[in-house]
Structure formats: C-alpha cells, structure tokens
Protein backbone atom coordinates (compact mmCIF):
# COMPACT_ATOMS: atom_id res chain seq x y z
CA UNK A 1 -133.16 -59.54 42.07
CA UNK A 2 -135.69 -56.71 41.54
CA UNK A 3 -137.55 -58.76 38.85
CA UNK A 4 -136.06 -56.84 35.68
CA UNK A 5 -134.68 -58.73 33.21
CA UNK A 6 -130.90 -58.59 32.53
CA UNK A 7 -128.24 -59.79 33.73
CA UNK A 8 -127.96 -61.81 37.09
CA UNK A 9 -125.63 -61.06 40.07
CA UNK A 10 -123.56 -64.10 39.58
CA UNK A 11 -123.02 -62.96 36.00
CA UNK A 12 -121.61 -59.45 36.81
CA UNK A 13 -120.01 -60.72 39.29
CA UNK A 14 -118.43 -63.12 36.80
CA UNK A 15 -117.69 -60.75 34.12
CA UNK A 16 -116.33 -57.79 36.79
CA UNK A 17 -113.82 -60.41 37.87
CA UNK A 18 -113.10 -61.18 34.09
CA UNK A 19 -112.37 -57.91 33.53
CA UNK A 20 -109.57 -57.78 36.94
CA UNK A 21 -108.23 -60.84 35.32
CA UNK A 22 -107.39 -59.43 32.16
CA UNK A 23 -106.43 -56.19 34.22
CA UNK A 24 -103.62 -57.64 36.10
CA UNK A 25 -102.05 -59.93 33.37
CA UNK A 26 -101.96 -57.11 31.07
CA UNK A 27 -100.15 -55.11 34.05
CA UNK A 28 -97.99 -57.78 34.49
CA UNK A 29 -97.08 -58.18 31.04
CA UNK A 30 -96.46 -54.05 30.57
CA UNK A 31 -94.02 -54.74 34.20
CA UNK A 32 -92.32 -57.62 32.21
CA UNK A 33 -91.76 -55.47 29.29
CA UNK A 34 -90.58 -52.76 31.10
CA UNK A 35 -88.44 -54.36 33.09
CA UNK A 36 -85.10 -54.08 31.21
CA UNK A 37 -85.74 -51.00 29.33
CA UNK A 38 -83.05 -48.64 29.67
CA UNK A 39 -81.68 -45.86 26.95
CA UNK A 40 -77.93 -45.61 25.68
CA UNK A 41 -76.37 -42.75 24.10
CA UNK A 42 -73.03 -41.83 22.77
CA UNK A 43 -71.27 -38.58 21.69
CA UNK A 44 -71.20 -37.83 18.34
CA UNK A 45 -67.14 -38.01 19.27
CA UNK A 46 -67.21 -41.08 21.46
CA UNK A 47 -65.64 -39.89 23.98
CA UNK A 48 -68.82 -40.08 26.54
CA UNK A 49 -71.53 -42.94 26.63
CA UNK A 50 -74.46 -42.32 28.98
CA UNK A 51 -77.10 -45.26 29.74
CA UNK A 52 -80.78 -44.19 31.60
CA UNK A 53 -83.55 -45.78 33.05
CA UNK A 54 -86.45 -44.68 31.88
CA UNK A 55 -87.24 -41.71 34.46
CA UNK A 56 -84.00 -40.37 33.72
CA UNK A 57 -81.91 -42.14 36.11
CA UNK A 58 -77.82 -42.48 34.73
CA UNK A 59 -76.94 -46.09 34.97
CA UNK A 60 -73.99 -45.93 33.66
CA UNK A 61 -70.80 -43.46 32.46
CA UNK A 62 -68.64 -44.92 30.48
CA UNK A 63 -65.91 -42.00 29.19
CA UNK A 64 -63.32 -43.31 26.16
CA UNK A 65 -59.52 -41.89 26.01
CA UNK A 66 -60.95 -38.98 23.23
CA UNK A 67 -62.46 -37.55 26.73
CA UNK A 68 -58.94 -36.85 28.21
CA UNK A 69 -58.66 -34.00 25.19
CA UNK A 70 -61.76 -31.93 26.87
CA UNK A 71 -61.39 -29.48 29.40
CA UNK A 72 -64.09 -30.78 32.61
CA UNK A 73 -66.69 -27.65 31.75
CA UNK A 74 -66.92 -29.33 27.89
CA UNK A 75 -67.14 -33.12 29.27
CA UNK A 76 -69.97 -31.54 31.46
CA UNK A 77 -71.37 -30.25 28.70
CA UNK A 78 -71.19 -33.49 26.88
CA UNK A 79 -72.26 -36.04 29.28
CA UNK A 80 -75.53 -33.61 30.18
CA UNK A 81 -75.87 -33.74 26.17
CA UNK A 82 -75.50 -37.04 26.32
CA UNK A 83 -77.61 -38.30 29.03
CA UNK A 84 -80.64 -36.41 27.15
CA UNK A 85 -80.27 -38.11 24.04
CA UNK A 86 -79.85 -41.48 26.06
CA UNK A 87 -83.11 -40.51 27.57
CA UNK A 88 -84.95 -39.68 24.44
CA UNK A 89 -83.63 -43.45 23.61
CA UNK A 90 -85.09 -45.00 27.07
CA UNK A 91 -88.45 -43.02 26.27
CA UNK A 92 -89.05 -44.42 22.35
CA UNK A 93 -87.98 -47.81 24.02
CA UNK A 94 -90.65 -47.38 26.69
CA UNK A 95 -93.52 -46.13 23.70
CA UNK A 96 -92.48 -49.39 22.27
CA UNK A 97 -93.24 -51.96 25.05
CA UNK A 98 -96.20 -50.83 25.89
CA UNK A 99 -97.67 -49.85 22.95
CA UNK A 100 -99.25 -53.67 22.12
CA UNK A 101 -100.55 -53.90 25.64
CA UNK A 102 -101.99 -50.64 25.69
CA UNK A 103 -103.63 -49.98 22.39
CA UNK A 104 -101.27 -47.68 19.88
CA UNK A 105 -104.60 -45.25 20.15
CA UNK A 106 -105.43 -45.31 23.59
CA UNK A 107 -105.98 -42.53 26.15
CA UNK A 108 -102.90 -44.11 27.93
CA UNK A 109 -100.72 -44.22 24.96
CA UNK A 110 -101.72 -40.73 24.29
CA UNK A 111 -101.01 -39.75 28.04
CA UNK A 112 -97.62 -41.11 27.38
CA UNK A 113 -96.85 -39.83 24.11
CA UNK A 114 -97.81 -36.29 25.48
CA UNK A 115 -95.23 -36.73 28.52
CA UNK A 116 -92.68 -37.67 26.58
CA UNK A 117 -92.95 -34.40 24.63
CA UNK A 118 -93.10 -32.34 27.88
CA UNK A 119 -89.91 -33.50 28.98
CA UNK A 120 -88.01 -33.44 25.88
C-alpha cells in the first residue's frame, strides 16, 4: 500500500466483513427472539384480559362474565387499565430478549431502558 506497516487491505477487508457477519447473526438472533413476544394482562377482577405486541398493539380482548356487572364507561376504564399493564408486561419481556444479544450495559440497552420509561 503506501509502505507503512500495519495491516494489509485483504486483512481489513477480512476483519470489516467479520464484523457484518457477526452484525447480522446477532440481528437475526434479536428478530428470532423477538418474534413471539407479546404482553398479557388481567384485571385485578378478571373480568378483562388484554394481550399487546410490543409497540402497544391489542392482540387480543378476552372479557369474562364478572364484565357483564360494569357499566361500558367502567369496562373502558378497565380494558385501557388493562392494556397498559399488558404493555408494561410486553416491554420487560422485550428488555429480556435482547438483553444477552445486546450487552445488559450497552448504549442500546440503555436506549431501550430509557424508552420504556418514557412511555410508561
């Protein structure tokens, strides 16, 4: 190269595409982990059980006969109450998965412990 010793173009070359390698399967392994993570919830009652996607998406309502005694506005109330906690669930589940792949210190981790406090 320019006569400097250190390290080759074939061997940067080498270790840059190293470094994509171990990029992508620790993406993919995070996606795999990820990929059935969702967050359940039910009232303290049991008359409302909410499941999330992480995001905050409802999957699921499921409402037990102890919901016929509430009036609409206090099943409102209760599935919204509900869906939060379920969502608070989906994020812990979330912290979990990715925690090994990402380092339990890392800057990422650290970006995702801080959103997770934002939104609850």
């Amino acid at each position: 190269m320019d006569g400097r010793p250190g390290i080759d173009g074939r061997q940067w070359l080498d270790s840059y595409q190293d470094r994509l390698s171990e990029l992508k399967a620790r993406a993919d392994r995070a996606q795999a982990a990820l990929a059935g993570v969702d967050g359940t919830a039910a009232s303290p009652d049991g008359a409302v059980s909410v499941t999330v996607v992480p995001g905050g998406a409802v999957r699921r309502v499921v409402f037990s006969e102890r919901s016929e005694a509430l009036s609409r506005v206090q099943l409102a109330a209760l599935v919204v109450e509900t869906a939060a906690r379920a969502q608070a669930e989906a994020d812990r589940r979330v912290t979990e998965a990715v925690a090994p792949l990402l380092g339990d210190d890392s800057e990422a981790m650290r970006v995702i412990r801080s959103y997770r406090g934002a939104g609850s």
